[in-house]
PDB file of N, CA and C in Angstrom:
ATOM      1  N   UNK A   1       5.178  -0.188  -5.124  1.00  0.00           N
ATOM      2  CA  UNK A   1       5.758  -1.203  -4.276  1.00  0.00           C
ATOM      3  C   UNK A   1       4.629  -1.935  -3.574  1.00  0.00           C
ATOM      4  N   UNK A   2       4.726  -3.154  -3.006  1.00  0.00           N
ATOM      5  CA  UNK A   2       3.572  -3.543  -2.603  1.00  0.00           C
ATOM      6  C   UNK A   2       4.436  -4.331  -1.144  1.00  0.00           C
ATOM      7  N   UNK A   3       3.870  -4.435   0.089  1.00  0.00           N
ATOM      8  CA  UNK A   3       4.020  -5.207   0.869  1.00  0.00           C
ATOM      9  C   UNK A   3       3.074  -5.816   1.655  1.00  0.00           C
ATOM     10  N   UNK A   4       3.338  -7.092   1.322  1.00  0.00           N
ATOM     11  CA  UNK A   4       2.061  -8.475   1.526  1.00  0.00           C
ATOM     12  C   UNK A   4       2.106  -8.458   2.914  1.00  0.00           C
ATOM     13  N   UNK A   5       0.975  -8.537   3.230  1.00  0.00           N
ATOM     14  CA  UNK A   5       0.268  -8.646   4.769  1.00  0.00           C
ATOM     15  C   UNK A   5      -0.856 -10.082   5.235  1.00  0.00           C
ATOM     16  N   UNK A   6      -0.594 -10.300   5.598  1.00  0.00           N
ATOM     17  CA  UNK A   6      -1.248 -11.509   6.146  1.00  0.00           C
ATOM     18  C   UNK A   6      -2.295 -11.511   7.347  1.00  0.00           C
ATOM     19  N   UNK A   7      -2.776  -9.673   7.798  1.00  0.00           N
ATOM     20  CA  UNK A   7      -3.712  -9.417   8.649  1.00  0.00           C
ATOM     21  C   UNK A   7      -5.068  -9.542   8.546  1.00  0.00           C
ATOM     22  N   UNK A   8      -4.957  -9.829   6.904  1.00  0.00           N
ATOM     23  CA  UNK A   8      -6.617  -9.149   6.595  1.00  0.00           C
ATOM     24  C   UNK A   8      -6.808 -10.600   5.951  1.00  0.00           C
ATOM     25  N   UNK A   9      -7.793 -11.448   6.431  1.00  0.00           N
ATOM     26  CA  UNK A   9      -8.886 -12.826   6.516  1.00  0.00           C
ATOM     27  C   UNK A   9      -7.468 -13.674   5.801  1.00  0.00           C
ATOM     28  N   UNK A  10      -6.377 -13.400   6.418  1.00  0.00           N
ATOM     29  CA  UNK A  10      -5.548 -14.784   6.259  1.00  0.00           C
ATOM     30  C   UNK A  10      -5.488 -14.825   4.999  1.00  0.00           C
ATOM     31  N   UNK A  11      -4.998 -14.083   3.763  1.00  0.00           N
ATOM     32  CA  UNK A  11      -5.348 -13.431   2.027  1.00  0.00           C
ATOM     33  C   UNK A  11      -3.626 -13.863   1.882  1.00  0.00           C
ATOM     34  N   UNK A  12      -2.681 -14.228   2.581  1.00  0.00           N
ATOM     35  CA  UNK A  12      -1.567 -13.876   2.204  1.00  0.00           C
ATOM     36  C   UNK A  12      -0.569 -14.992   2.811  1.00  0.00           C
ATOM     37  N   UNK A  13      -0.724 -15.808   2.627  1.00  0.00           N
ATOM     38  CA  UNK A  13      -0.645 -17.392   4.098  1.00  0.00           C
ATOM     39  C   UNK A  13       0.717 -17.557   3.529  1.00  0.00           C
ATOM     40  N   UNK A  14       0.953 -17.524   2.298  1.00  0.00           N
ATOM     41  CA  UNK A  14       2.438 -18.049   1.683  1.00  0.00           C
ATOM     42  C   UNK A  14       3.524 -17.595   1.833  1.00  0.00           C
ATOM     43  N   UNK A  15       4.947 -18.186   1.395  1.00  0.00           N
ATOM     44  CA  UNK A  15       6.244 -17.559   1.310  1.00  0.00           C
ATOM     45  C   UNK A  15       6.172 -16.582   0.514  1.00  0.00           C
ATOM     46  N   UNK A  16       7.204 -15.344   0.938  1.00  0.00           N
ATOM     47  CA  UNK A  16       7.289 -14.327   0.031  1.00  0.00           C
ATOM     48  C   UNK A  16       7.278 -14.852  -1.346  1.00  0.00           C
ATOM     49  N   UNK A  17       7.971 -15.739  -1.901  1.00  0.00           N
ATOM     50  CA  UNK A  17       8.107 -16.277  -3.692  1.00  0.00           C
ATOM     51  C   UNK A  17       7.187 -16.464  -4.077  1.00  0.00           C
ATOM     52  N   UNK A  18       6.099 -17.267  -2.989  1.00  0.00           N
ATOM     53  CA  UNK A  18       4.349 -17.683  -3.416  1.00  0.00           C
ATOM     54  C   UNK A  18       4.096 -16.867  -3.749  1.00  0.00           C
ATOM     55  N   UNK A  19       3.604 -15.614  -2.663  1.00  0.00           N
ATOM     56  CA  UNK A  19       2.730 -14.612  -3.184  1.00  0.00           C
ATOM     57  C   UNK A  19       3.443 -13.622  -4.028  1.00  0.00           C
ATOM     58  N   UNK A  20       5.175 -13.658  -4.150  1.00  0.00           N
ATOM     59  CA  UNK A  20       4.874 -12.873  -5.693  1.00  0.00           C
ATOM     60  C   UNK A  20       5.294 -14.046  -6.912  1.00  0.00           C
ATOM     61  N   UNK A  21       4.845 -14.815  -7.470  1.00  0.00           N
ATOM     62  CA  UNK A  21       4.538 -15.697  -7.988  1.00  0.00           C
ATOM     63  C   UNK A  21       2.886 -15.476  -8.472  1.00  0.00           C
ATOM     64  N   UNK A  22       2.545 -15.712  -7.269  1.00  0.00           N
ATOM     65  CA  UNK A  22       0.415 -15.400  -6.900  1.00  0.00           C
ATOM     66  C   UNK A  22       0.113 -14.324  -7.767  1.00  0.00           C
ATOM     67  N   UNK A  23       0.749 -13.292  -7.133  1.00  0.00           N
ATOM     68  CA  UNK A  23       1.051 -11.288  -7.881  1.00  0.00           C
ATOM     69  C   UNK A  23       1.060 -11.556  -9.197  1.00  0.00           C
ATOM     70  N   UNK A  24       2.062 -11.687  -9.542  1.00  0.00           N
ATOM     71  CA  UNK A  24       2.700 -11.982 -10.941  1.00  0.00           C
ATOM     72  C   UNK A  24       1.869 -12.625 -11.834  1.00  0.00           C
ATOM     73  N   UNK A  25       1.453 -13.640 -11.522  1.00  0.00           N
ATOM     74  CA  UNK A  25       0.364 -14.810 -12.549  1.00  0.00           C
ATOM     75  C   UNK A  25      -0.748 -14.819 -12.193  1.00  0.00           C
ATOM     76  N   UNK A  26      -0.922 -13.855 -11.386  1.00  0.00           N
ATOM     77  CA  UNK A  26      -2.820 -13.473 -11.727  1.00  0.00           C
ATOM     78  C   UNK A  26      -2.958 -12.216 -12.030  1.00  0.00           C
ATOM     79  N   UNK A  27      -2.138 -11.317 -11.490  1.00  0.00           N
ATOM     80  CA  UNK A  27      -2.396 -10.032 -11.699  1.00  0.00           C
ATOM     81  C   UNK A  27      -1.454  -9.320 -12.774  1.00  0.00           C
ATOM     82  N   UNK A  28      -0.430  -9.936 -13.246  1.00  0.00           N
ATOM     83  CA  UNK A  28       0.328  -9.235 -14.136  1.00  0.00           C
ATOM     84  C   UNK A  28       1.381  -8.456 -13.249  1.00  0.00           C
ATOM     85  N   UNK A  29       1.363  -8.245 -11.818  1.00  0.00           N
ATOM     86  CA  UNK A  29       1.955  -7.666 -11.339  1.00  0.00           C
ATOM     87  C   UNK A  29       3.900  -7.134 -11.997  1.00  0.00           C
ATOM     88  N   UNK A  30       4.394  -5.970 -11.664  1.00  0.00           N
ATOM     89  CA  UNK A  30       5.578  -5.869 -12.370  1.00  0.00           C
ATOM     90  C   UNK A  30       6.304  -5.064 -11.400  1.00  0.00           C
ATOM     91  N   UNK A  31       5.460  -4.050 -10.100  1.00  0.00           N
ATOM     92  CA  UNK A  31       6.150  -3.800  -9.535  1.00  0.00           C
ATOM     93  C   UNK A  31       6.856  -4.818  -8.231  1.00  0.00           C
ATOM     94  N   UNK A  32       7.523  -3.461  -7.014  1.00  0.00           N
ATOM     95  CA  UNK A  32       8.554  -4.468  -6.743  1.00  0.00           C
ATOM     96  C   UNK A  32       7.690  -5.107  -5.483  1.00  0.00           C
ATOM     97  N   UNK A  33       7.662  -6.125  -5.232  1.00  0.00           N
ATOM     98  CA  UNK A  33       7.143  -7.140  -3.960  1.00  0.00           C
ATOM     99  C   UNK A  33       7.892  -6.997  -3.064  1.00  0.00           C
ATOM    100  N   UNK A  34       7.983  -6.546  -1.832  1.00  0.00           N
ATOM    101  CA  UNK A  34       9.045  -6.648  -0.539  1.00  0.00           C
ATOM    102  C   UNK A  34       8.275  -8.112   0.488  1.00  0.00           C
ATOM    103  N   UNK A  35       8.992  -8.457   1.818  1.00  0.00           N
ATOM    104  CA  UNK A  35       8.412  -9.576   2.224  1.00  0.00           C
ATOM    105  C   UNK A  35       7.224  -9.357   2.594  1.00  0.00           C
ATOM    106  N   UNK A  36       6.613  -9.937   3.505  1.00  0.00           N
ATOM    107  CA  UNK A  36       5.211  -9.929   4.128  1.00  0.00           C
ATOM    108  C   UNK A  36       5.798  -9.158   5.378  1.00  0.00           C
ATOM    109  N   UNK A  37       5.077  -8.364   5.770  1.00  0.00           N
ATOM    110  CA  UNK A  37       4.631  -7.415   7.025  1.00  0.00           C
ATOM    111  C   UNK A  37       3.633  -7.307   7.716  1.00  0.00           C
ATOM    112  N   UNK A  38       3.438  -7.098   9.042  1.00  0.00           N
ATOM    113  CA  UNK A  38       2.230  -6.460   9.453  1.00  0.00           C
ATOM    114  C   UNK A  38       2.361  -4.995   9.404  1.00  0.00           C
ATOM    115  N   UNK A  39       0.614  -4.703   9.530  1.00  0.00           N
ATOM    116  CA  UNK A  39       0.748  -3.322   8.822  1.00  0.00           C
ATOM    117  C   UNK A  39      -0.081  -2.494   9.870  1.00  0.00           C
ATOM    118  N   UNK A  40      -0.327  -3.521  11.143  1.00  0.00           N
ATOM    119  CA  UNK A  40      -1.433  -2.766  11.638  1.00  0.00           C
ATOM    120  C   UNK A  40      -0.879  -3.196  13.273  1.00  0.00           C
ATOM    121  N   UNK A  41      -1.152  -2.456  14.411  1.00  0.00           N
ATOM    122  CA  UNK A  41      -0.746  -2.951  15.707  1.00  0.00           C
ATOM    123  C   UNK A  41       0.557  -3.092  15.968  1.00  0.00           C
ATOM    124  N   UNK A  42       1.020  -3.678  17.649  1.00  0.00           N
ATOM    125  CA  UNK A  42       2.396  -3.573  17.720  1.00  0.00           C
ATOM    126  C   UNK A  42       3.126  -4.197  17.293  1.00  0.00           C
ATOM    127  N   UNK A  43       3.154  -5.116  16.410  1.00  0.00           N
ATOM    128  CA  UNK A  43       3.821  -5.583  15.232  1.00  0.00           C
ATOM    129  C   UNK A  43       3.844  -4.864  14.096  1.00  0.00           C
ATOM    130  N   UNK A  44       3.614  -3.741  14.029  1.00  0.00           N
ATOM    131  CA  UNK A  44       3.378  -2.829  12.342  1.00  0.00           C
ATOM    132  C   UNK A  44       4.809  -2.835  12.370  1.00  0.00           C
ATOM    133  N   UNK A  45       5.387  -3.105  11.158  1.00  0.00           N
ATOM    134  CA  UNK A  45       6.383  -2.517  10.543  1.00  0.00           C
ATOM    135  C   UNK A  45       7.002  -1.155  10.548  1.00  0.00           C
ATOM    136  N   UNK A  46       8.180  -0.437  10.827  1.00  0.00           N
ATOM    137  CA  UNK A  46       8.136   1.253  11.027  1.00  0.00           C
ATOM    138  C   UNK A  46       7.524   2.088   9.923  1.00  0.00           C
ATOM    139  N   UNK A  47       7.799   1.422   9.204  1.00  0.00           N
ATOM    140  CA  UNK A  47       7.484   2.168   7.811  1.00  0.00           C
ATOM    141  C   UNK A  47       5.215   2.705   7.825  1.00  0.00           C
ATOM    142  N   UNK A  48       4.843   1.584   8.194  1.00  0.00           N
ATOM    143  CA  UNK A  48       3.459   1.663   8.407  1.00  0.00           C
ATOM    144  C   UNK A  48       2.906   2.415   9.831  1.00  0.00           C
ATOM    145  N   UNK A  49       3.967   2.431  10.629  1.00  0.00           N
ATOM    146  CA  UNK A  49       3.312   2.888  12.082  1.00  0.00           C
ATOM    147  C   UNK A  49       3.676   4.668  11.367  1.00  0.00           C
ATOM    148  N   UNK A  50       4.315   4.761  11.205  1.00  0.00           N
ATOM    149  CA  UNK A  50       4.916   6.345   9.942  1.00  0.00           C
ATOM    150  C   UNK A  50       3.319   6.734   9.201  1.00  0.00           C
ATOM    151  N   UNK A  51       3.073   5.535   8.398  1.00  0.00           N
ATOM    152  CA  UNK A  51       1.946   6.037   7.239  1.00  0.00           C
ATOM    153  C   UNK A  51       0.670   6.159   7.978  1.00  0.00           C
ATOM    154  N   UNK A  52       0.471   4.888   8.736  1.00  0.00           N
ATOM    155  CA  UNK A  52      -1.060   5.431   9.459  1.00  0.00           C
ATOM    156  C   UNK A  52      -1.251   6.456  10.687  1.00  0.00           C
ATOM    157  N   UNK A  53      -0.379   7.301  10.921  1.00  0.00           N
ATOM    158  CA  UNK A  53      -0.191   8.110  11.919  1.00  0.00           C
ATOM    159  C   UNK A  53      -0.485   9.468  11.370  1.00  0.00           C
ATOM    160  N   UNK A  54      -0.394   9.401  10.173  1.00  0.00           N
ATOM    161  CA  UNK A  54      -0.233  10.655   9.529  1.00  0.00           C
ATOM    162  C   UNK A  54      -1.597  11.282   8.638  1.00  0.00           C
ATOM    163  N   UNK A  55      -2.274  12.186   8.933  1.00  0.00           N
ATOM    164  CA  UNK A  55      -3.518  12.750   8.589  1.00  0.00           C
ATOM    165  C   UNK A  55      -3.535  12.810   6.815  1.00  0.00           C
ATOM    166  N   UNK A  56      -3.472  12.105   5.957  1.00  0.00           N
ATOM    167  CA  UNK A  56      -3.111  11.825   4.646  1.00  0.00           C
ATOM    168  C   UNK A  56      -4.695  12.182   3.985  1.00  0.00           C
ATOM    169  N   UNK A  57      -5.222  13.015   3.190  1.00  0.00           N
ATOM    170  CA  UNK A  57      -5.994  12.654   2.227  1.00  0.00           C
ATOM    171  C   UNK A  57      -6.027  12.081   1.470  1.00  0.00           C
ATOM    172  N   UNK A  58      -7.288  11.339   0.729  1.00  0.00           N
ATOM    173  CA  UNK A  58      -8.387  11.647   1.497  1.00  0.00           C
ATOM    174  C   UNK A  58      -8.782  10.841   2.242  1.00  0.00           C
ATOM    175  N   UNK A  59      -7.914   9.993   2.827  1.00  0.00           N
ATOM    176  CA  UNK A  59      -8.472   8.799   3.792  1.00  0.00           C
ATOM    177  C   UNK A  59      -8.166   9.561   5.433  1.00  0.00           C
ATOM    178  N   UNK A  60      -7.111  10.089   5.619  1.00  0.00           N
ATOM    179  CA  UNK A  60      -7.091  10.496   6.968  1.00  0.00           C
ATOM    180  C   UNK A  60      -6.019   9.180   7.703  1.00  0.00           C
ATOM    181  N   UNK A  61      -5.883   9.666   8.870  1.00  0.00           N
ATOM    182  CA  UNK A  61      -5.079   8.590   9.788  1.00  0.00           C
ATOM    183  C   UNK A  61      -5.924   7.390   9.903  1.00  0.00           C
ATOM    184  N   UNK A  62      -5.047   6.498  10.629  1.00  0.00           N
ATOM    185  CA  UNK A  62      -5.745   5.216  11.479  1.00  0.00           C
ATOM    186  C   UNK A  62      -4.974   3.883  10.585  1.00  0.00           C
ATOM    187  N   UNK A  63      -5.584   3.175  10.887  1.00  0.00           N
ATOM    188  CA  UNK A  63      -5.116   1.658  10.621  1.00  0.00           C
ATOM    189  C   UNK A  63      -5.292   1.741   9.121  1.00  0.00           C
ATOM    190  N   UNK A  64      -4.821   0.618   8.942  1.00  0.00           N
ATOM    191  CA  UNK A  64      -4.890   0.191   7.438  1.00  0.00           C
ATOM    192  C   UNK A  64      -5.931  -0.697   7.360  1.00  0.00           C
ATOM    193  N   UNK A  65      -7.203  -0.510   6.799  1.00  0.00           N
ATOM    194  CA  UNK A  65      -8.717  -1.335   6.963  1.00  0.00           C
ATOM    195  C   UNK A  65      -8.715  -2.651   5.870  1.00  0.00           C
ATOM    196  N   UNK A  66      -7.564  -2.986   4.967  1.00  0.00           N
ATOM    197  CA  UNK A  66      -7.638  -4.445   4.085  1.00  0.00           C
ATOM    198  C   UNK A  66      -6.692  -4.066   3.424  1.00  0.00           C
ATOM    199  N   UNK A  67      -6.236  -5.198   2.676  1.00  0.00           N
ATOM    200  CA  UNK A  67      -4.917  -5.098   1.524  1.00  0.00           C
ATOM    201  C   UNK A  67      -5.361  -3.960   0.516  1.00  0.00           C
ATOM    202  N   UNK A  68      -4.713  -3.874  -0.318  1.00  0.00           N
ATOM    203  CA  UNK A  68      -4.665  -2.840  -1.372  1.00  0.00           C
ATOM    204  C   UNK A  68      -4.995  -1.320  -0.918  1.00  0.00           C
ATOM    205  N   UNK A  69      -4.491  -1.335   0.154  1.00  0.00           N
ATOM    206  CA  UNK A  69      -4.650   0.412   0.711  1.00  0.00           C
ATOM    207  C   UNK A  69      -3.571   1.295  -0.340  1.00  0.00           C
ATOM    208  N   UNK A  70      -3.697   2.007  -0.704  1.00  0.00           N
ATOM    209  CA  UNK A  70      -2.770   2.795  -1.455  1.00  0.00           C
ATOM    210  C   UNK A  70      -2.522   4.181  -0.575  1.00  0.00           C
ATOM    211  N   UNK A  71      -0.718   4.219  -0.555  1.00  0.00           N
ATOM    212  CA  UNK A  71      -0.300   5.852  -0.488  1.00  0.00           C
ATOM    213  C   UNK A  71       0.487   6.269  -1.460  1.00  0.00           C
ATOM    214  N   UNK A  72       0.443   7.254  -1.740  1.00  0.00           N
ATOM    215  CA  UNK A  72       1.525   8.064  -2.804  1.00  0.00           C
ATOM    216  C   UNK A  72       2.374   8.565  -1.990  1.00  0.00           C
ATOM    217  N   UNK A  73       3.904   8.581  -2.201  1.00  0.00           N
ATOM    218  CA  UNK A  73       4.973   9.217  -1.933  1.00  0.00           C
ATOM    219  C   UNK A  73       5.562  10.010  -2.592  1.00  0.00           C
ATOM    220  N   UNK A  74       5.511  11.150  -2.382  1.00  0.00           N
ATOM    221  CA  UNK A  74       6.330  11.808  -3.541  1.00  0.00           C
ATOM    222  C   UNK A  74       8.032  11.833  -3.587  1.00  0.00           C
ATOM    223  N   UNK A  75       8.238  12.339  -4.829  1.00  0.00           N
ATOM    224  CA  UNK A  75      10.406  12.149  -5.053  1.00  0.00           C
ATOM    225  C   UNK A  75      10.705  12.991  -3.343  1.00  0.00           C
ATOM    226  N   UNK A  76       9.844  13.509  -2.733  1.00  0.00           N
ATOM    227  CA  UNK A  76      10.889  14.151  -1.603  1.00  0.00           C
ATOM    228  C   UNK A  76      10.798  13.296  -0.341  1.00  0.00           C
ATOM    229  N   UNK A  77       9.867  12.235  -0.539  1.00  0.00           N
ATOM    230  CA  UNK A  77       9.225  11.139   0.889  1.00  0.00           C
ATOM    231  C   UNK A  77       8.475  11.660   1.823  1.00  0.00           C
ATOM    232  N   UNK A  78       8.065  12.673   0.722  1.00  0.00           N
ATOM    233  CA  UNK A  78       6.460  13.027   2.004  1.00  0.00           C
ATOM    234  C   UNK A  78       5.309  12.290   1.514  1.00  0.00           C
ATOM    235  N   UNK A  79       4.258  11.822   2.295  1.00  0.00           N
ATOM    236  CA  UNK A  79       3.111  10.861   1.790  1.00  0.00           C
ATOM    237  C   UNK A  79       2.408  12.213   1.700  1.00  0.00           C
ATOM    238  N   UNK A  80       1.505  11.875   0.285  1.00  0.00           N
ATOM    239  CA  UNK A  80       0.860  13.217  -0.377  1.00  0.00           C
ATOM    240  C   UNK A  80      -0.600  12.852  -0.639  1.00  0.00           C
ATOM    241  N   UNK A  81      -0.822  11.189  -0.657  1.00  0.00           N
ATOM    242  CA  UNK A  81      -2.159  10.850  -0.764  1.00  0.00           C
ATOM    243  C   UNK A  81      -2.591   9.434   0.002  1.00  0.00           C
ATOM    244  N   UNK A  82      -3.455   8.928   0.426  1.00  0.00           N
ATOM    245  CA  UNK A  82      -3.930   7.663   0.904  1.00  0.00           C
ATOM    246  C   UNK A  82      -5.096   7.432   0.229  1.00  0.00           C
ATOM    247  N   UNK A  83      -5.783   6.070  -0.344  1.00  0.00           N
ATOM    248  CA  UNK A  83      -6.375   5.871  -0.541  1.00  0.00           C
ATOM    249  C   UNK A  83      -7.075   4.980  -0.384  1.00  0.00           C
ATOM    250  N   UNK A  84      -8.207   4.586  -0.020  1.00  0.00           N
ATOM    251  CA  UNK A  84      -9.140   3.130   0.748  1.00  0.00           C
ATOM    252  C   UNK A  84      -8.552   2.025  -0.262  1.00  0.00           C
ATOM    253  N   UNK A  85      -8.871   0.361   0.126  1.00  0.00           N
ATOM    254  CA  UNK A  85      -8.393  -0.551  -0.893  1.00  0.00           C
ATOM    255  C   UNK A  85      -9.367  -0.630  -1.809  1.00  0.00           C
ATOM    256  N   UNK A  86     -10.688   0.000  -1.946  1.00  0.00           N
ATOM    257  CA  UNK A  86     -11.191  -0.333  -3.070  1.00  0.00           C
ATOM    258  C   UNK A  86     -11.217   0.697  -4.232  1.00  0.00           C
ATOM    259  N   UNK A  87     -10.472   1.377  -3.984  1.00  0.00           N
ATOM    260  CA  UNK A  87     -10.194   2.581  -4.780  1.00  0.00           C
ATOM    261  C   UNK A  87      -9.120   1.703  -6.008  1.00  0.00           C
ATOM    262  N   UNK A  88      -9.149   1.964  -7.490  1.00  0.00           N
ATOM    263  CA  UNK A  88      -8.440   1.485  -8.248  1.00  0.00           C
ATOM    264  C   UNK A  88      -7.033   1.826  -8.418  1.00  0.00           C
ATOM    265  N   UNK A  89      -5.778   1.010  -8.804  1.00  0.00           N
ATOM    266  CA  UNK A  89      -4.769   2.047  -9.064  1.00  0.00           C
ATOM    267  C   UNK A  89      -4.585   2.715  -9.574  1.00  0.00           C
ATOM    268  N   UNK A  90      -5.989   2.886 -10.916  1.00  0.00           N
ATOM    269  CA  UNK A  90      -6.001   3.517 -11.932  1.00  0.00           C
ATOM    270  C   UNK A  90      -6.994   4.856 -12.148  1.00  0.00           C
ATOM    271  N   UNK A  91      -7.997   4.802 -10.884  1.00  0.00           N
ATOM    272  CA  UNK A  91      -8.862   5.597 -10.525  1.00  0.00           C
ATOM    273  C   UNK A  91      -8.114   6.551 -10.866  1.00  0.00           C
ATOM    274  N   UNK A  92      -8.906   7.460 -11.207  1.00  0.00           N
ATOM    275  CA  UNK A  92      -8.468   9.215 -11.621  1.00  0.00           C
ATOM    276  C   UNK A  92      -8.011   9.845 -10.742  1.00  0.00           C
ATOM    277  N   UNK A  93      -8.265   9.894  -9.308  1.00  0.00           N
ATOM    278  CA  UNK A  93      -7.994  10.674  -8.114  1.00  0.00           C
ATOM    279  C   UNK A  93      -6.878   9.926  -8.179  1.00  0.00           C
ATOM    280  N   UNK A  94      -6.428   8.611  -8.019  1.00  0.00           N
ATOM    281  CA  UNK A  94      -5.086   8.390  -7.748  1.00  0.00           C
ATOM    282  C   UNK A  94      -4.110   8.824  -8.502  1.00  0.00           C
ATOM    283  N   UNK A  95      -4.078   8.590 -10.122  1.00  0.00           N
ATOM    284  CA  UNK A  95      -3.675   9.151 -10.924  1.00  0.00           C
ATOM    285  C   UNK A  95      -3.410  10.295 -11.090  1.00  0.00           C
ATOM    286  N   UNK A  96      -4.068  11.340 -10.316  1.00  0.00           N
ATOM    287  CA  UNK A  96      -4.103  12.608 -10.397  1.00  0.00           C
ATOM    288  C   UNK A  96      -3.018  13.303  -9.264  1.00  0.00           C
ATOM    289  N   UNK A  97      -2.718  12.174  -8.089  1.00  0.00           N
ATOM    290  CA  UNK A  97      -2.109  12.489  -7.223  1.00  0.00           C
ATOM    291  C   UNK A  97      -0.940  12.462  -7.452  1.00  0.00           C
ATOM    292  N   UNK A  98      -0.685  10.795  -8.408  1.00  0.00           N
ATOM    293  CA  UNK A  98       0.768  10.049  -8.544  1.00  0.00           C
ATOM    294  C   UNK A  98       1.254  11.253  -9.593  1.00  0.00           C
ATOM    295  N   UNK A  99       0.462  12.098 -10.792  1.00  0.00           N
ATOM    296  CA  UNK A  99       0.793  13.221 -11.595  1.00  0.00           C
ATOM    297  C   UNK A  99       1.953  14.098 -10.889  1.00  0.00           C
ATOM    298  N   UNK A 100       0.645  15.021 -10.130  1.00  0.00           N
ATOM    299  CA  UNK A 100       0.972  15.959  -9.143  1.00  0.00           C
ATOM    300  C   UNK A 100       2.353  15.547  -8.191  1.00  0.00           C
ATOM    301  N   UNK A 101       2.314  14.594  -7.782  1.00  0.00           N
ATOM    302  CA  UNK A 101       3.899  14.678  -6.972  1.00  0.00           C
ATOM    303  C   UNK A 101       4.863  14.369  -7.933  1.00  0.00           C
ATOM    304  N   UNK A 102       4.627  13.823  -9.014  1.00  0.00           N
ATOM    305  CA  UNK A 102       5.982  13.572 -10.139  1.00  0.00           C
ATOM    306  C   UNK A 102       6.667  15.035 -11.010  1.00  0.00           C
ATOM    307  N   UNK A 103       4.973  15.687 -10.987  1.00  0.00           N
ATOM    308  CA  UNK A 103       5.204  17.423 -11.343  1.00  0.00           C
ATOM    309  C   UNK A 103       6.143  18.165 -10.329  1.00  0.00           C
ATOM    310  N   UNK A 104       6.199  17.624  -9.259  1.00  0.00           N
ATOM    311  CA  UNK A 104       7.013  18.634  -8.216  1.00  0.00           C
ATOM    312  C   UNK A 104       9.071  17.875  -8.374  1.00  0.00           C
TER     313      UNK A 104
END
């Protein structure tokens, strides 16, 4: 799932349709786009004041430091991994995580 943020150097300025439009035809994107959110401060969204609160490996708590932060959720909705944005979606550690909670 991805939700567009507009905190980090102004990366996200458009209507929700733009940027998944943007998603879609540059990146191939296929998963699902929800609207734009903030993800950080007293405007965070609940869902994010939830994820960065929570001591997650291997990133740990705190803010969300740029777009493409990744967490894994597993089928029971516990967050099981965090990962920095420059980490790939395809990186092995992530992969290894998204495994592991689909195994449970």
């Amino acid at each position: 799932m991805g939700f567009p943020c507009n905190q980090f150097g102004k990366q996200e300025p458009g209507t929700n349709l733009e940027i998944k439009a943007f998603c879609t035809q540059r990146y191939d994107v296929t998963f699902d786009m929800f609207a734009k959110i903030d993800v950080n401060g007293e405007t965070a969204c609940g869902l994010y004041k939830h994820l960065t609160a929570l001591d997650t490996p291997p990133k740990g708590a705190g803010k969300v430091s740029w777009n493409f932060e990744k967490f894994v959720i597993g089928k029971d909705g516990k967050v099981v991994a965090r990962f920095e944005p420059r980490t790939k979606p395809d990186a092995p550690e992530v992969l290894k995580a998204i495994e592991s909670a689909l195994a449970k």
